[in-house]
PDB file of N, CA and C in Angstrom:
ATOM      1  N   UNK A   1       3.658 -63.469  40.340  1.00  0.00           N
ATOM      2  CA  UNK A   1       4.579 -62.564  39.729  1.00  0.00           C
ATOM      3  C   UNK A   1       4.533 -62.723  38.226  1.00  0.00           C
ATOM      4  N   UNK A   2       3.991 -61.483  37.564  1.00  0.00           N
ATOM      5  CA  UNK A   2       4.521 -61.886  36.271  1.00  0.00           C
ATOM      6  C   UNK A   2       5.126 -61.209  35.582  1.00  0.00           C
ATOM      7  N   UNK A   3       5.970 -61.647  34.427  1.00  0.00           N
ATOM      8  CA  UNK A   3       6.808 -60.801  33.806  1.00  0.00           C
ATOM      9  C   UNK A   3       6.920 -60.507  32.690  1.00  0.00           C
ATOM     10  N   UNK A   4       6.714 -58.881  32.570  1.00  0.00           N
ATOM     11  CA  UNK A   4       6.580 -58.120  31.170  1.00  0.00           C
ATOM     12  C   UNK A   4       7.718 -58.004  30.823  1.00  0.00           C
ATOM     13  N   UNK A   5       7.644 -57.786  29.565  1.00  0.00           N
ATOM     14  CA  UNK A   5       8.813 -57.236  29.065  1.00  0.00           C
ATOM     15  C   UNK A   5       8.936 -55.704  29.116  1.00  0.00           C
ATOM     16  N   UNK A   6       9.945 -55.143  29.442  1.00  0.00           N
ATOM     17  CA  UNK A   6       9.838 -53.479  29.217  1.00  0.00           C
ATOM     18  C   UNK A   6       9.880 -52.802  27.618  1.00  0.00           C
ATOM     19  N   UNK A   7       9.175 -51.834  27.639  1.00  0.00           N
ATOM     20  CA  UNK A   7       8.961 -51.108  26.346  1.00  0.00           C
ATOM     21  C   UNK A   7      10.294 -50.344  26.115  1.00  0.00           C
ATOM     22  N   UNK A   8      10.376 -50.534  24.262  1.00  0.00           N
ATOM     23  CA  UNK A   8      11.417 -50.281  24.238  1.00  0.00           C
ATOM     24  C   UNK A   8      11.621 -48.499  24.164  1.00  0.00           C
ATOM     25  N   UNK A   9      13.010 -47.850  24.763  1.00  0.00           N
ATOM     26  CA  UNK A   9      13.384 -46.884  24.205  1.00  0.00           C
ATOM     27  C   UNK A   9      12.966 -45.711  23.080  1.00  0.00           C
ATOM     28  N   UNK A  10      12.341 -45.111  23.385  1.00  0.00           N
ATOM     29  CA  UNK A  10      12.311 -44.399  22.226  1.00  0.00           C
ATOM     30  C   UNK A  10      13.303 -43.313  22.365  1.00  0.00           C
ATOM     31  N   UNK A  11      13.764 -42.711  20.721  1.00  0.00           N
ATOM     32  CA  UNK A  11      14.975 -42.194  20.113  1.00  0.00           C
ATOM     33  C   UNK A  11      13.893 -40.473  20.464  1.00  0.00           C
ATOM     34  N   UNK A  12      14.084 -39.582  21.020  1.00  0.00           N
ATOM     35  CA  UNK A  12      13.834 -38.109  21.281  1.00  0.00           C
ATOM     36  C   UNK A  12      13.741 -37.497  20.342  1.00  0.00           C
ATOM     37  N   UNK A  13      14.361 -37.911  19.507  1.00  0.00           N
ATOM     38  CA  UNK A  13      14.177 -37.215  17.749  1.00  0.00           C
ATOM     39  C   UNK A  13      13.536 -37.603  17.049  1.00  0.00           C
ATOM     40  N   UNK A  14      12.552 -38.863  16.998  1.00  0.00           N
ATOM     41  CA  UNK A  14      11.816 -39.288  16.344  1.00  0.00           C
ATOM     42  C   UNK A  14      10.197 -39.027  16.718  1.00  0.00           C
ATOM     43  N   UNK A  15       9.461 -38.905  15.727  1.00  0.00           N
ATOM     44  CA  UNK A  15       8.102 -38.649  15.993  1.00  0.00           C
ATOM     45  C   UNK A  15       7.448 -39.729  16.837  1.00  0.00           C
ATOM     46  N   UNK A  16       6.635 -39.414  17.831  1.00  0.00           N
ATOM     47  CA  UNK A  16       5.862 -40.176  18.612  1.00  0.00           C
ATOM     48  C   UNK A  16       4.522 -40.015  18.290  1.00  0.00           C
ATOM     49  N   UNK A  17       3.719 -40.894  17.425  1.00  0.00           N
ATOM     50  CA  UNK A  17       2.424 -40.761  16.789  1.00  0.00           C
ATOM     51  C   UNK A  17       1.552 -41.262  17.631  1.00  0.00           C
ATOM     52  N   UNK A  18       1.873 -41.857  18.830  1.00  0.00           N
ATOM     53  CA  UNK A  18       0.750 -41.724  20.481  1.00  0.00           C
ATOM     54  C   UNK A  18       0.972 -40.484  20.911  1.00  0.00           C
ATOM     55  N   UNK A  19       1.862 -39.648  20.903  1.00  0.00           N
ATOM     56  CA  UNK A  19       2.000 -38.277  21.643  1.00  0.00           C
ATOM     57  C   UNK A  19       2.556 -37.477  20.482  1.00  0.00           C
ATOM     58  N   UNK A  20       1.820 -36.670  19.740  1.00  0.00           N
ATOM     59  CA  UNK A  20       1.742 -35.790  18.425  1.00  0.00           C
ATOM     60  C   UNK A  20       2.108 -34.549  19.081  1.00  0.00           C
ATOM     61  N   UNK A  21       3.059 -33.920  18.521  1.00  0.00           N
ATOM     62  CA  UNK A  21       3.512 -32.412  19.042  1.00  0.00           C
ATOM     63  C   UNK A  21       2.259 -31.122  18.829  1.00  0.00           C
ATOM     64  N   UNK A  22       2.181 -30.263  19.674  1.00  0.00           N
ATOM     65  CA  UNK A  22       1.221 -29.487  19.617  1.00  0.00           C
ATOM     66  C   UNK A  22       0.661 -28.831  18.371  1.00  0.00           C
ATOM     67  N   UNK A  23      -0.736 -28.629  18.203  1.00  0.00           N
ATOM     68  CA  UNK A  23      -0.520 -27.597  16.661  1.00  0.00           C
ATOM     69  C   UNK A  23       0.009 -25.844  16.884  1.00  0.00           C
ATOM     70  N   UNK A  24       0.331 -25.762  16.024  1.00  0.00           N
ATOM     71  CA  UNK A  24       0.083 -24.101  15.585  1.00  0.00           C
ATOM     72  C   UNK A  24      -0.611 -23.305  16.457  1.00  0.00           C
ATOM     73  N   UNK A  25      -0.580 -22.296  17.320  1.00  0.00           N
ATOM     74  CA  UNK A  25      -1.882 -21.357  17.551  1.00  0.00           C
ATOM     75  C   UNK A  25      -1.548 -20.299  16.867  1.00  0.00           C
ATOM     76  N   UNK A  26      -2.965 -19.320  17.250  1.00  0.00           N
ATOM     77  CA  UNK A  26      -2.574 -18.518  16.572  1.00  0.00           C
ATOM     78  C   UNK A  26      -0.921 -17.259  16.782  1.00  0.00           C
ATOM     79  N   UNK A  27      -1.114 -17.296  17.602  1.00  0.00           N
ATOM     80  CA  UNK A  27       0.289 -16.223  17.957  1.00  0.00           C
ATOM     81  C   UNK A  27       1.379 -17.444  17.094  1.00  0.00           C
ATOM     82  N   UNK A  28       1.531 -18.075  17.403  1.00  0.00           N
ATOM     83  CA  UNK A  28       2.758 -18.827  16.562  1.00  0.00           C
ATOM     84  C   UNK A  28       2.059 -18.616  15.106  1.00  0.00           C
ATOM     85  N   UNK A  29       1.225 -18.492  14.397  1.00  0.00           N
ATOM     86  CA  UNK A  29       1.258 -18.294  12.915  1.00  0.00           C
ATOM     87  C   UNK A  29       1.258 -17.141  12.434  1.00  0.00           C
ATOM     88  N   UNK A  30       0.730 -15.817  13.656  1.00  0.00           N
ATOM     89  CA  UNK A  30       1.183 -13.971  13.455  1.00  0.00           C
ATOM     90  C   UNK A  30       2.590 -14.274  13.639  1.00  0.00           C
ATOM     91  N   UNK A  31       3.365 -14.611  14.471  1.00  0.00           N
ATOM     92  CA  UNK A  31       4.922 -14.104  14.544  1.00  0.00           C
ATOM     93  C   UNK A  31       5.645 -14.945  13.053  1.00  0.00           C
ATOM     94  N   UNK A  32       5.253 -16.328  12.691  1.00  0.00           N
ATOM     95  CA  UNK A  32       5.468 -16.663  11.340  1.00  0.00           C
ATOM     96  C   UNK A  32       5.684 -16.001  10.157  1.00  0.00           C
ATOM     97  N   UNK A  33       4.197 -15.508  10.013  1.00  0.00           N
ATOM     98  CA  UNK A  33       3.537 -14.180   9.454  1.00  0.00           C
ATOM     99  C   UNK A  33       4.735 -13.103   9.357  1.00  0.00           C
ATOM    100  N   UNK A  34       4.897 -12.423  10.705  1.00  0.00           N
ATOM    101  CA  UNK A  34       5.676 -10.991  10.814  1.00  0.00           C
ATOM    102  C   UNK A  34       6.909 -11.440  10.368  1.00  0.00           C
ATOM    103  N   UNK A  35       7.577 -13.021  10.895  1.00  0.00           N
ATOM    104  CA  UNK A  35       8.885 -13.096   9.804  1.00  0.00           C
ATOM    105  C   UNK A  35       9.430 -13.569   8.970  1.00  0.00           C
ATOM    106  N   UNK A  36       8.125 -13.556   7.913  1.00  0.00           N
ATOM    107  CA  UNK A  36       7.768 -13.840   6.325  1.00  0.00           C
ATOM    108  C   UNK A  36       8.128 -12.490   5.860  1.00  0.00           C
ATOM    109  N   UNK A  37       7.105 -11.598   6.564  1.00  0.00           N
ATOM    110  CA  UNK A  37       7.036 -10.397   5.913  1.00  0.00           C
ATOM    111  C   UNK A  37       8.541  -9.430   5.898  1.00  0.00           C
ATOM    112  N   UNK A  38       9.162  -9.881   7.220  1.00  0.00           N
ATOM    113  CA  UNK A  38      10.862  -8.901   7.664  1.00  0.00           C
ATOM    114  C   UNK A  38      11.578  -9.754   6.080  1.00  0.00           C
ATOM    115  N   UNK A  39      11.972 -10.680   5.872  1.00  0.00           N
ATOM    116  CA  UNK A  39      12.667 -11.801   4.841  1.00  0.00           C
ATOM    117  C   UNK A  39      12.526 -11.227   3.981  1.00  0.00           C
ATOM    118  N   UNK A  40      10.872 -11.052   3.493  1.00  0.00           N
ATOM    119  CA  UNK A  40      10.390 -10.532   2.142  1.00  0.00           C
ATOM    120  C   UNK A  40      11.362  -9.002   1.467  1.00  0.00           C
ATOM    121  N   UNK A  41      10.663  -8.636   2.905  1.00  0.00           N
ATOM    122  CA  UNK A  41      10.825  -6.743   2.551  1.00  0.00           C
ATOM    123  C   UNK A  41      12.069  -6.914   2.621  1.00  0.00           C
ATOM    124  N   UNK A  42      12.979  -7.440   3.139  1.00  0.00           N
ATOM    125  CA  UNK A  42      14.376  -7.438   3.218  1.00  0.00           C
ATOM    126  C   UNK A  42      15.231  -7.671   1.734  1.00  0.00           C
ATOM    127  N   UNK A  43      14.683  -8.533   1.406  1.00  0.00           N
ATOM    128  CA  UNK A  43      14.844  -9.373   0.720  1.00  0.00           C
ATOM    129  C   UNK A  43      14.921  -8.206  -0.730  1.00  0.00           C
ATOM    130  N   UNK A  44      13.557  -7.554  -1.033  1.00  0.00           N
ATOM    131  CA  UNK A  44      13.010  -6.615  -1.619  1.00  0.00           C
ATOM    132  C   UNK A  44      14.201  -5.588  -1.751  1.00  0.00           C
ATOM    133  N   UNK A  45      14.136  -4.678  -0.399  1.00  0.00           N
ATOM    134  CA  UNK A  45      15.159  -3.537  -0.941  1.00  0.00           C
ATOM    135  C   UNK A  45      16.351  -3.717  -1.264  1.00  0.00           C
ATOM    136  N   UNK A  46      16.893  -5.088  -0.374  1.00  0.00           N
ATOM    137  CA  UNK A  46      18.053  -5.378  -0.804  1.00  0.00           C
ATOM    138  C   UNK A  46      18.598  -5.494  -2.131  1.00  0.00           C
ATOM    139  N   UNK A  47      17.951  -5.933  -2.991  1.00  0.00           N
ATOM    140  CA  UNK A  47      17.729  -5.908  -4.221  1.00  0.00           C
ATOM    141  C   UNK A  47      17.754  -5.119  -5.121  1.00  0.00           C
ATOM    142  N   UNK A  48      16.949  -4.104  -4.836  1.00  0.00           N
ATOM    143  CA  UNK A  48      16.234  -2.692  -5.739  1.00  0.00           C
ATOM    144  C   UNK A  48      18.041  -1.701  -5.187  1.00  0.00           C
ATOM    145  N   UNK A  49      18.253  -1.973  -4.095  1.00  0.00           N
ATOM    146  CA  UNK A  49      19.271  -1.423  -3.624  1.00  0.00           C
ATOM    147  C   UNK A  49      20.587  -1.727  -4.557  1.00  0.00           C
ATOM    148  N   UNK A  50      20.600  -2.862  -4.615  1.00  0.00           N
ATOM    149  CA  UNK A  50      21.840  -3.238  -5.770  1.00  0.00           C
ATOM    150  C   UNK A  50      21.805  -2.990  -7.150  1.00  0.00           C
ATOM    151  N   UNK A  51      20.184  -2.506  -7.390  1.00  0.00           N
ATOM    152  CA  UNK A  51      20.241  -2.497  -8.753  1.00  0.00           C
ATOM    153  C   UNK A  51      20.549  -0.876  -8.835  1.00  0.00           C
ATOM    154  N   UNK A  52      19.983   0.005  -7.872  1.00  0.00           N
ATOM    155  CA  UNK A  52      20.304   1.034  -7.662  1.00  0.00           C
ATOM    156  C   UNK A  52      22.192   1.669  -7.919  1.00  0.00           C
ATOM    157  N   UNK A  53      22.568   0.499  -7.026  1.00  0.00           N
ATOM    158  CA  UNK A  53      24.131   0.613  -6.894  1.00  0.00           C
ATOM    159  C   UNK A  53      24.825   0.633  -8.343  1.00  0.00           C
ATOM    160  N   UNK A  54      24.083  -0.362  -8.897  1.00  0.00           N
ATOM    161  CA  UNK A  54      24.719  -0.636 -10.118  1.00  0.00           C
ATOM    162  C   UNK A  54      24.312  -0.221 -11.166  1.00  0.00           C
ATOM    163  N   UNK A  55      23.231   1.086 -11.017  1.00  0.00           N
ATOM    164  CA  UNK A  55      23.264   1.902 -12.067  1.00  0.00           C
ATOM    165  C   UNK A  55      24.175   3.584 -11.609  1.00  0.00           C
ATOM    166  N   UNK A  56      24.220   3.278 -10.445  1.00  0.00           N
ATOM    167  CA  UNK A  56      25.087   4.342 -10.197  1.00  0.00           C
ATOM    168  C   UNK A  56      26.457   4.334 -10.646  1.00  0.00           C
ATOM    169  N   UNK A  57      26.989   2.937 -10.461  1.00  0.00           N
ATOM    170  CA  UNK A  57      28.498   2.415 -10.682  1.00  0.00           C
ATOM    171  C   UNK A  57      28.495   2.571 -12.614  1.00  0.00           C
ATOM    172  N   UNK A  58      27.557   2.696 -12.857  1.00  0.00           N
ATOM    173  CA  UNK A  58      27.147   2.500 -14.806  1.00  0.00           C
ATOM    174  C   UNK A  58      27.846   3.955 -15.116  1.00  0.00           C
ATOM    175  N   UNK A  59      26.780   4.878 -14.480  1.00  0.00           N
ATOM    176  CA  UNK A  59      26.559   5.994 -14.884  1.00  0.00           C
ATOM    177  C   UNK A  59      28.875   6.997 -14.637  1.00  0.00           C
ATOM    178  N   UNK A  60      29.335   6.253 -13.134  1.00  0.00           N
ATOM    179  CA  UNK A  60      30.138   6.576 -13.006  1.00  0.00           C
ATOM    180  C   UNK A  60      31.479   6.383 -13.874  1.00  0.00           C
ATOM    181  N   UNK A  61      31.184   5.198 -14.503  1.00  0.00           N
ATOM    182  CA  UNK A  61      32.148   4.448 -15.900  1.00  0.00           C
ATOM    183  C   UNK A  61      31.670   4.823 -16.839  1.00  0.00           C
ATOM    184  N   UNK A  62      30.374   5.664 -17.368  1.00  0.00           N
ATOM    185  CA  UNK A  62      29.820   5.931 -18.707  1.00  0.00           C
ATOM    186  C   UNK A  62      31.057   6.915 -19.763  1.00  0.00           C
ATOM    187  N   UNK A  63      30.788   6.335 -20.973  1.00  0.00           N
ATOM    188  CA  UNK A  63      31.639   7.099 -21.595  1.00  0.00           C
ATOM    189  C   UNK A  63      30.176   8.198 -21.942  1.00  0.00           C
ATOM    190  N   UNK A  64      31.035   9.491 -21.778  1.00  0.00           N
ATOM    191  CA  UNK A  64      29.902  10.550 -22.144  1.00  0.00           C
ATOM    192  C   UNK A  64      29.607  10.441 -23.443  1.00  0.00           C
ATOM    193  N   UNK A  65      28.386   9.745 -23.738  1.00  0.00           N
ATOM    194  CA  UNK A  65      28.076  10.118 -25.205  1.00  0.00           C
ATOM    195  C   UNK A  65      27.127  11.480 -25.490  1.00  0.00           C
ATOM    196  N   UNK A  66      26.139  11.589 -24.186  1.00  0.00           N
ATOM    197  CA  UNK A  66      25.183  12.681 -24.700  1.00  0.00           C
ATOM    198  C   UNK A  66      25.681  13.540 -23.269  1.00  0.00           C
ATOM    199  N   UNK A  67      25.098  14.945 -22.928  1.00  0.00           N
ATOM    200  CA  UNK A  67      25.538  15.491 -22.117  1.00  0.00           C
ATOM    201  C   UNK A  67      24.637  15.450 -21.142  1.00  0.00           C
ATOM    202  N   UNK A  68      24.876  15.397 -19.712  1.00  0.00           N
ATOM    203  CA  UNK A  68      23.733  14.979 -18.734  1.00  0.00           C
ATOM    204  C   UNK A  68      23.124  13.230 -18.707  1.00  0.00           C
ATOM    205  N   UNK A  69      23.678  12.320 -19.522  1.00  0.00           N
ATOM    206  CA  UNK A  69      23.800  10.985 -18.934  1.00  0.00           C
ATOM    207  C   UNK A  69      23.813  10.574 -17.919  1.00  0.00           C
ATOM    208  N   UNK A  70      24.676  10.666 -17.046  1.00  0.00           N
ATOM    209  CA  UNK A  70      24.847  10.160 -16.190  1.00  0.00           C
ATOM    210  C   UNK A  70      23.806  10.582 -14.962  1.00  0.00           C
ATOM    211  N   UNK A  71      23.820  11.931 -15.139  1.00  0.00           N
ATOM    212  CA  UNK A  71      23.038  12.582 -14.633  1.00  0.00           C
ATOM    213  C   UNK A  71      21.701  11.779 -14.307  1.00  0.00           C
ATOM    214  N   UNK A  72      21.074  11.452 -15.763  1.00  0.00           N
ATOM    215  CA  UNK A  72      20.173  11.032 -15.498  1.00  0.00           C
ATOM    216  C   UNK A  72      19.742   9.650 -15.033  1.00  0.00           C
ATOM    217  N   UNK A  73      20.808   9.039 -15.107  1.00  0.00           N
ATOM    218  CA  UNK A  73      21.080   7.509 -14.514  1.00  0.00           C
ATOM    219  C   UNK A  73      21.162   7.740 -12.972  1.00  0.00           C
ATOM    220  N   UNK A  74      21.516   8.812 -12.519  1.00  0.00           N
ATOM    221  CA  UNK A  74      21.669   8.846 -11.249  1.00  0.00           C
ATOM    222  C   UNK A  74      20.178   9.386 -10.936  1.00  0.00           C
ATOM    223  N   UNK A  75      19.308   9.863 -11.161  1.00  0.00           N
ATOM    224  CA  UNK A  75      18.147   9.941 -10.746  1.00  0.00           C
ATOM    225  C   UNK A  75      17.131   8.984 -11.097  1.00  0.00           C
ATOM    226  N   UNK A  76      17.630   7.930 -11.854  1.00  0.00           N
ATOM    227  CA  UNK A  76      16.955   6.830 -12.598  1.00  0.00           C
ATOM    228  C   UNK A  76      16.922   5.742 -10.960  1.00  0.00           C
ATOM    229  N   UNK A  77      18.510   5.933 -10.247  1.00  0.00           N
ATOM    230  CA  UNK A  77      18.559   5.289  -9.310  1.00  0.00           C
ATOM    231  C   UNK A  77      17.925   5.459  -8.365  1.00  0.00           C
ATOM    232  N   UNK A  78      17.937   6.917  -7.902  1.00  0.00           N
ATOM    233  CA  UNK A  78      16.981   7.564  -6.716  1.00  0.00           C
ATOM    234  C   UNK A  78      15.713   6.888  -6.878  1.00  0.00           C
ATOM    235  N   UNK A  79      14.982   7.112  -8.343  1.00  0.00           N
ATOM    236  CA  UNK A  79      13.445   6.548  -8.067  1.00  0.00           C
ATOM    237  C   UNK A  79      13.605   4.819  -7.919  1.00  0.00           C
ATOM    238  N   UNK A  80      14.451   4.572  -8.751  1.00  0.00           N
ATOM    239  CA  UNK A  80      14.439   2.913  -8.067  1.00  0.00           C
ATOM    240  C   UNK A  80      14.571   2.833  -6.982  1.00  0.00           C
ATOM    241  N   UNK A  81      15.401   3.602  -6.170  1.00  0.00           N
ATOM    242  CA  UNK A  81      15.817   3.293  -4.632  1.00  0.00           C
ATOM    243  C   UNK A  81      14.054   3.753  -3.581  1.00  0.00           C
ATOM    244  N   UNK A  82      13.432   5.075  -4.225  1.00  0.00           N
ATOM    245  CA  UNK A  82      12.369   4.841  -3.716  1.00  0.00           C
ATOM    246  C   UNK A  82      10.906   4.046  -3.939  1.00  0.00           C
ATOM    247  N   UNK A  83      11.000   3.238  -4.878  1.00  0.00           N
ATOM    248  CA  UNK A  83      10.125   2.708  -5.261  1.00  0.00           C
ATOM    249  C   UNK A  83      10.520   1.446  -4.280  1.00  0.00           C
ATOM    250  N   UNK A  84      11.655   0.806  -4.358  1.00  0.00           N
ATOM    251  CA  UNK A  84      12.039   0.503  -3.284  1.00  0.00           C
ATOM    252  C   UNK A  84      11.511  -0.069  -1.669  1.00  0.00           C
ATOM    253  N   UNK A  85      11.307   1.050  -1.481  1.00  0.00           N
ATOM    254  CA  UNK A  85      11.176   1.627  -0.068  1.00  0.00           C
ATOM    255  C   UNK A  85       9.815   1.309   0.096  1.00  0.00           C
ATOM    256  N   UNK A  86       9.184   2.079  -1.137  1.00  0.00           N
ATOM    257  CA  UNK A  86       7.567   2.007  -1.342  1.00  0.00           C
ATOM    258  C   UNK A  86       7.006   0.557  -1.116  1.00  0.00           C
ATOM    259  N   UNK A  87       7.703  -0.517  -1.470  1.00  0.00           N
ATOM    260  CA  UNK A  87       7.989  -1.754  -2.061  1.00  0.00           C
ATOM    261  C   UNK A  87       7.738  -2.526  -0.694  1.00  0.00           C
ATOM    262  N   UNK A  88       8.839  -2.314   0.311  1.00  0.00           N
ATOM    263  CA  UNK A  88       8.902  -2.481   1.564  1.00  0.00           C
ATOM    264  C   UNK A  88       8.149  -2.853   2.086  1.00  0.00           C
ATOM    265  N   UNK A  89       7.584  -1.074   2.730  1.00  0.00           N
ATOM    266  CA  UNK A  89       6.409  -0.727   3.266  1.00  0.00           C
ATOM    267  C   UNK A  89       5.193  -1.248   3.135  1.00  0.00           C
ATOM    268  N   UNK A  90       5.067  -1.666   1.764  1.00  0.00           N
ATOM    269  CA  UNK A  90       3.825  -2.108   1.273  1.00  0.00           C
ATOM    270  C   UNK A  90       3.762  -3.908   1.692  1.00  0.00           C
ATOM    271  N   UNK A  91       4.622  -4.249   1.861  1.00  0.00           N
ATOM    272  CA  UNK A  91       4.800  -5.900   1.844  1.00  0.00           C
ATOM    273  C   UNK A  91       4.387  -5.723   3.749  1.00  0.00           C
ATOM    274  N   UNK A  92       5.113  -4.613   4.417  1.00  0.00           N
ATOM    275  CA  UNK A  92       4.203  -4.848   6.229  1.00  0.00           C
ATOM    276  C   UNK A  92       3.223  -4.158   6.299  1.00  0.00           C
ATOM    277  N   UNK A  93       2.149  -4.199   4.674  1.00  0.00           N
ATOM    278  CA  UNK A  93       0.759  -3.176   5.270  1.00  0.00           C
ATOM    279  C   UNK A  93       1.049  -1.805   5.829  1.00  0.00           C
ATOM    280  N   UNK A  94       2.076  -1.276   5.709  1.00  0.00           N
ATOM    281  CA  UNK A  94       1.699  -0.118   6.245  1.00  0.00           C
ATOM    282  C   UNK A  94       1.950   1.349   4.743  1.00  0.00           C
ATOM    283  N   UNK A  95       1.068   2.475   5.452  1.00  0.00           N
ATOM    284  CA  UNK A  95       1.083   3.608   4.385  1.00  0.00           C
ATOM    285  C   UNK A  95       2.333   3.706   3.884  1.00  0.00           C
ATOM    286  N   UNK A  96       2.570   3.776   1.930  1.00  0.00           N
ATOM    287  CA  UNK A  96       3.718   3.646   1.459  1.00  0.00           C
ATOM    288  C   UNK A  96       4.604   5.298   1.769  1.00  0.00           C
ATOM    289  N   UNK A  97       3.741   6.184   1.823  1.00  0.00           N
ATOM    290  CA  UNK A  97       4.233   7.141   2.081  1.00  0.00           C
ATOM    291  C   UNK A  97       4.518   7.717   3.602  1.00  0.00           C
ATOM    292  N   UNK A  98       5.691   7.951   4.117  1.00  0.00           N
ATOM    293  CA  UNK A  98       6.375   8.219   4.785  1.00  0.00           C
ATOM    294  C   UNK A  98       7.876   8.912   4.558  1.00  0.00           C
ATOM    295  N   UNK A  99       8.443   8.809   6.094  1.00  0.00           N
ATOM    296  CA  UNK A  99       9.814   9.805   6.457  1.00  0.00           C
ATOM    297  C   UNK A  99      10.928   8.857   5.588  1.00  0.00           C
ATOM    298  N   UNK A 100      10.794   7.310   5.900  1.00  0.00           N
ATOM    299  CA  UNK A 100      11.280   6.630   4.965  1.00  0.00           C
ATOM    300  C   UNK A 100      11.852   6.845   3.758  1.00  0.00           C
ATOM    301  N   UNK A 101      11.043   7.365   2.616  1.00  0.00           N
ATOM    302  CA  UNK A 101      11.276   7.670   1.339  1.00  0.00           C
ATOM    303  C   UNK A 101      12.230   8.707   1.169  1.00  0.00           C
ATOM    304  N   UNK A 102      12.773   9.937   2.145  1.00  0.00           N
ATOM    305  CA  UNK A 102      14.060  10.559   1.862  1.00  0.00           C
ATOM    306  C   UNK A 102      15.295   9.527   1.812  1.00  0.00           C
ATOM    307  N   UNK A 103      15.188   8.350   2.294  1.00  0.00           N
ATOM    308  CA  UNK A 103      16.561   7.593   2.067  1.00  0.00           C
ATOM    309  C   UNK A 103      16.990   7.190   0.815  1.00  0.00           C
ATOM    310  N   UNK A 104      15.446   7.214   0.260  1.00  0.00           N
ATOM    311  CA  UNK A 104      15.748   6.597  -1.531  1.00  0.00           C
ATOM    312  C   UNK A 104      16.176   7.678  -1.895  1.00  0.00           C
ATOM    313  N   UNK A 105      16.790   9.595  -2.279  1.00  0.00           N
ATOM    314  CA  UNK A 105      17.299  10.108  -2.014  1.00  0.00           C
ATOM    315  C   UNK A 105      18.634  10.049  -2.301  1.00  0.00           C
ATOM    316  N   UNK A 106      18.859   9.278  -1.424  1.00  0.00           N
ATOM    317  CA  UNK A 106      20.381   9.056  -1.168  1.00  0.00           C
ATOM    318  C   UNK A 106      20.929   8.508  -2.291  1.00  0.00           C
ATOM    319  N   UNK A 107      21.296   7.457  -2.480  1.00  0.00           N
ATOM    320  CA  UNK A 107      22.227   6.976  -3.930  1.00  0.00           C
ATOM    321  C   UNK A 107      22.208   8.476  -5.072  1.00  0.00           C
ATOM    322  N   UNK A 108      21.278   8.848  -5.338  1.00  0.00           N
ATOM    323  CA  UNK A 108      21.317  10.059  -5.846  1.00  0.00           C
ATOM    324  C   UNK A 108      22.370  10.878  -5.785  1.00  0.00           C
ATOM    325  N   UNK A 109      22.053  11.623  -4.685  1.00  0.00           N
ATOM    326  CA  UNK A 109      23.182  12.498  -3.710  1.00  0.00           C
ATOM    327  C   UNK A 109      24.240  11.727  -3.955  1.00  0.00           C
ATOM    328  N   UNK A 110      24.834  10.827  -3.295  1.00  0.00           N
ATOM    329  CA  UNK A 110      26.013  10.087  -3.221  1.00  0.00           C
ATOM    330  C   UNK A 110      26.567   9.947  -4.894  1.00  0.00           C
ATOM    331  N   UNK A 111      25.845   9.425  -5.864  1.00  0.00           N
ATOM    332  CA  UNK A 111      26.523   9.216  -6.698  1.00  0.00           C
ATOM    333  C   UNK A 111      26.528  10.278  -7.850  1.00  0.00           C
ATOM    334  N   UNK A 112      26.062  11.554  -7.580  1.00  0.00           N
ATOM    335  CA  UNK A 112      26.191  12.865  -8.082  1.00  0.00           C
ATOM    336  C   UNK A 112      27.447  13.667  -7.292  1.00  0.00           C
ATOM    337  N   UNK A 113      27.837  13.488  -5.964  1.00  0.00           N
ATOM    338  CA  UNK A 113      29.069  14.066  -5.314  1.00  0.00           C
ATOM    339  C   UNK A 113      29.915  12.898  -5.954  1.00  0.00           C
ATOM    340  N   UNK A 114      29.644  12.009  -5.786  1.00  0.00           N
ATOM    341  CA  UNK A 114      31.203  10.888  -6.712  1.00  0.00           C
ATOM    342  C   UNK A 114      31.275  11.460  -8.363  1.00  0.00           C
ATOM    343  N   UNK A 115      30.723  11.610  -8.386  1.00  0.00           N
ATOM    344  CA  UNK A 115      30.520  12.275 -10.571  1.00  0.00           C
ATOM    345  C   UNK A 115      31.475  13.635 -10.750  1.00  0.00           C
ATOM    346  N   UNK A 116      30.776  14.626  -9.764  1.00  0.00           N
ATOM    347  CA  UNK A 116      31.257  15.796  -9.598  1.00  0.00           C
ATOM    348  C   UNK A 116      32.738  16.133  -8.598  1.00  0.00           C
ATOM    349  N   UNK A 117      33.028  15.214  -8.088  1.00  0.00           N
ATOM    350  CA  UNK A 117      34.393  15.812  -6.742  1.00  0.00           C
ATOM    351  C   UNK A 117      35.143  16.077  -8.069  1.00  0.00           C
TER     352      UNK A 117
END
């Protein structure tokens, strides 16, 4: 009879460098990939979107100095809002032009009916 000692415990949270966790394949580094790219683009309009907002909110507090100011701040926003978009699109590879780009559009509209009610 002889007698070993038993091995100790290992902690489940700690790395086991006799048994190394699997690598990467590829499908785990495309879905990585795809949500790099959602973050990015997100990330992106969200942005262009606020700056959008906040030339709309400019144009709505402007003291009129010239006539059609604001005006034009509000279409200053539209193309930011679609460049935007363009911005997006372009970060998941796909054609910048699309149905998409009527949304950049919008702040426009919206902050030309807030100017005018």
């Amino acid at each position: 009879m002889s007698m070993t000692t038993p091995e100790p415990r290992r902690s489940k949270h700690l790395l086991d460098l006799d048994n190394p966790p699997p690598r990467a394949t590829a499908k785990t580094e495309r879905s990585l990939t795809r949500v790099q790219q959602w973050v990015m683009s997100i990330l992106a309009v969200s942005t262009v979107a606020h700056l959008a907002g906040g030339l709309i909110v400019a144009a709505l507090y402007l003291d009129d100095i010239r006539e059609g100011a604001a005006e034009g701040l509000m279409v200053i926003a539209g193309i930011m809002m679609v460049l935007g978009i363009v911005l997006g699109r372009l970060i998941h590879r796909a054609h910048p032009l699309s149905w998409w780009l009527v949304l950049g559009v919008l702040p426009t509209l919206i902050g030309l009916w807030l100017l005018h009610r």
